[in-house]
N, C-alpha and C. Protein backbone atom coordinates (compact mmCIF):
# COMPACT_ATOMS: atom_id res chain seq x y z
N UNK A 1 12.84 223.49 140.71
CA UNK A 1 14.18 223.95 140.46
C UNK A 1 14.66 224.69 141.71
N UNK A 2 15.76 224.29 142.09
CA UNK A 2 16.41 224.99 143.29
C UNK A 2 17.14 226.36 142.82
N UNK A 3 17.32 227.51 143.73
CA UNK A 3 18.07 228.20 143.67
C UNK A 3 19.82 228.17 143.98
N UNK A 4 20.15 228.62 142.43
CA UNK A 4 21.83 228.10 143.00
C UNK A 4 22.41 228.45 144.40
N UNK A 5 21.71 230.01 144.53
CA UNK A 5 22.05 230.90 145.75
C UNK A 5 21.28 230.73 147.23
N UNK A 6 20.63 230.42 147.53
CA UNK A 6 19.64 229.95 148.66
C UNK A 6 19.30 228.82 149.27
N UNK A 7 19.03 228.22 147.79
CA UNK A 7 18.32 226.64 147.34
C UNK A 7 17.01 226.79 148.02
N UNK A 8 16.30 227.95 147.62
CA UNK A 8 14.70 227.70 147.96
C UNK A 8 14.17 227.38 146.49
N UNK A 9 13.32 226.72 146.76
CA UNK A 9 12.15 225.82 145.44
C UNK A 9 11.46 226.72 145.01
N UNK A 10 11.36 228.37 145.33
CA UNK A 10 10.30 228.94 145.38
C UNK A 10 10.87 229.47 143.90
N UNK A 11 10.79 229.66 142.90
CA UNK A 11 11.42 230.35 141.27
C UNK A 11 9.81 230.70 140.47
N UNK A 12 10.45 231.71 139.85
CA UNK A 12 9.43 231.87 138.85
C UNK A 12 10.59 231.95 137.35
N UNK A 13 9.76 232.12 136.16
CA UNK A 13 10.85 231.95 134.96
C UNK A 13 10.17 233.62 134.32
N UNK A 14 11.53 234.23 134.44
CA UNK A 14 10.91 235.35 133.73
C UNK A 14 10.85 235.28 131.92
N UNK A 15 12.14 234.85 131.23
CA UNK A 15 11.71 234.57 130.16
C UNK A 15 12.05 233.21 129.69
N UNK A 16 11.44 232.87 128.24
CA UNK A 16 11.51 231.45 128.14
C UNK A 16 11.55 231.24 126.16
N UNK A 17 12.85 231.05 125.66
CA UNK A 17 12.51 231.09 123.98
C UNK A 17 13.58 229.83 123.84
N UNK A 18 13.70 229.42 122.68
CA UNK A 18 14.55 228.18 122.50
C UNK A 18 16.20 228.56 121.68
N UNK A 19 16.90 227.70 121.90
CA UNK A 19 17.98 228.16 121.97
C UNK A 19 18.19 227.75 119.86
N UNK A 20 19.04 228.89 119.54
CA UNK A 20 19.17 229.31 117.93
C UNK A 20 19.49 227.70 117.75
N UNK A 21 19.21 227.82 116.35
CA UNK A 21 19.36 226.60 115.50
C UNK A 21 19.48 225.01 116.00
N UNK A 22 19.06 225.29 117.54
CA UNK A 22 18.59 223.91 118.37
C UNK A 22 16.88 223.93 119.24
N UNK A 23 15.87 223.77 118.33
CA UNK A 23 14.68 224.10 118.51
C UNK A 23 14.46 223.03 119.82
N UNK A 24 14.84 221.61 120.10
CA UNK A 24 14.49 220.96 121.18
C UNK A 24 15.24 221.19 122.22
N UNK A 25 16.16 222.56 122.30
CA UNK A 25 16.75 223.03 123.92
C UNK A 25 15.78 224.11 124.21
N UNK A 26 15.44 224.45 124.99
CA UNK A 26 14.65 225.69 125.78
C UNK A 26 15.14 226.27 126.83
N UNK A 27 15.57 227.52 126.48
CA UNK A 27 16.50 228.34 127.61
C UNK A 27 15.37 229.13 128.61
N UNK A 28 15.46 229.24 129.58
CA UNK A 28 15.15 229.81 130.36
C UNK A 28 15.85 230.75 131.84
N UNK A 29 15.22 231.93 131.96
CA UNK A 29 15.42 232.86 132.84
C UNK A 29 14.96 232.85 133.81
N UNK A 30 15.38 232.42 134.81
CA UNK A 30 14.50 232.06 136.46
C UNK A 30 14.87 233.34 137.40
N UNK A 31 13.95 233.29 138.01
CA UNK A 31 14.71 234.06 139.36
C UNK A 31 13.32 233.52 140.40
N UNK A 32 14.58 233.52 141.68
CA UNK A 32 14.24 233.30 143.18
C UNK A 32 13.50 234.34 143.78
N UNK A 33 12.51 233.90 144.10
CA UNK A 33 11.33 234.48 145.17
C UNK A 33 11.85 235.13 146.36
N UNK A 34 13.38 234.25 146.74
CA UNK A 34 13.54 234.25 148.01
C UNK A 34 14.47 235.38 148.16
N UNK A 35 15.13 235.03 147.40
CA UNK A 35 16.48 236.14 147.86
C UNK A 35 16.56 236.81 146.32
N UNK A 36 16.15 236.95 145.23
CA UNK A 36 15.88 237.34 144.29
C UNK A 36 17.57 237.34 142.87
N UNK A 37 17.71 236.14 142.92
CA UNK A 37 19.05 235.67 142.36
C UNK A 37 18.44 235.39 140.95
N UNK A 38 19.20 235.58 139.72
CA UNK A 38 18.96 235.50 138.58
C UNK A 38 19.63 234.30 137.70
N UNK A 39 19.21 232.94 137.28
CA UNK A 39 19.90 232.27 136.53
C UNK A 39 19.26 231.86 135.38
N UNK A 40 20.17 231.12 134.53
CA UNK A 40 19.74 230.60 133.67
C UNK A 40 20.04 229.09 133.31
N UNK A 41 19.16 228.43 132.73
CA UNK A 41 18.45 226.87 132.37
C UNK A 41 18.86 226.70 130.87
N UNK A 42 19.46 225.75 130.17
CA UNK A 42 19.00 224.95 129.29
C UNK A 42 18.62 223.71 129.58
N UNK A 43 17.48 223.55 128.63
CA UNK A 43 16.37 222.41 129.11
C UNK A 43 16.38 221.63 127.88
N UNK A 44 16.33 220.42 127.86
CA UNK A 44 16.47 219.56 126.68
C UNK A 44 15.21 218.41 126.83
N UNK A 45 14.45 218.58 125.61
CA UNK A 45 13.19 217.67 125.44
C UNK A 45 13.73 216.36 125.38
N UNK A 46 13.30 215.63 126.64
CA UNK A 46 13.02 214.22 126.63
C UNK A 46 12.86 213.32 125.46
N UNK A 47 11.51 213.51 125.16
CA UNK A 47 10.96 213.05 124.25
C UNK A 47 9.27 213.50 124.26
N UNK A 48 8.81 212.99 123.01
CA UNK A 48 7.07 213.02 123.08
C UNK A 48 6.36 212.51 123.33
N UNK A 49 5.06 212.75 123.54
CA UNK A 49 4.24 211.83 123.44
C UNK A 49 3.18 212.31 122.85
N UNK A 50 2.61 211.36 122.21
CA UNK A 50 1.32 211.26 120.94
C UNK A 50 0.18 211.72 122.08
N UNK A 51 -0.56 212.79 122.13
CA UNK A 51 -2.08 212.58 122.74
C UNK A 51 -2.68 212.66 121.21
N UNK A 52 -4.09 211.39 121.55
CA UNK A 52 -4.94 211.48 120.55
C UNK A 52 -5.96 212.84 120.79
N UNK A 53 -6.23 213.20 119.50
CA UNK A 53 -6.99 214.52 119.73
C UNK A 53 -8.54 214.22 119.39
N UNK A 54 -8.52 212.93 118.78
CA UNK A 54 -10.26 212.52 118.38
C UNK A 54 -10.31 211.10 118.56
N UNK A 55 -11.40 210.32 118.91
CA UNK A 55 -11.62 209.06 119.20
C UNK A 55 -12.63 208.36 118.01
N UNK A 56 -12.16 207.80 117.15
CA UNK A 56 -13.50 207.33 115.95
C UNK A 56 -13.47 205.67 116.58
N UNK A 57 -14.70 205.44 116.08
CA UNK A 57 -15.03 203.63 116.70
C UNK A 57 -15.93 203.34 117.71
């Protein structure tokens, strides 16, 4: 993720919970390493995927 303000790659996410009564958006709180700028993300699940958790056969 780029910084809107810099555009260094360098981010960490300070917080991270999902957005009310839409459980597959995930909001997030970033901020820049670089110049220390604060934004925010909604993130929307793709989709899934099945991992098998046991192998019988």
């Amino acid at each position: 993720m780029r910084c809107p303000n810099c555009g260094s790659t360098k981010s960490i996410v300070k917080e991270k919970r999902p957005v009310k009564n839409k459980p597959e958006i995930t909001r997030r709180r970033r901020e820049c390493l670089v110049c220390k700028t604060r934004w925010t993300t909604h993130e929307l699940l793709a989709g899934k995927v099945d991992i098998p958790t046991s192998h019988t056969g």
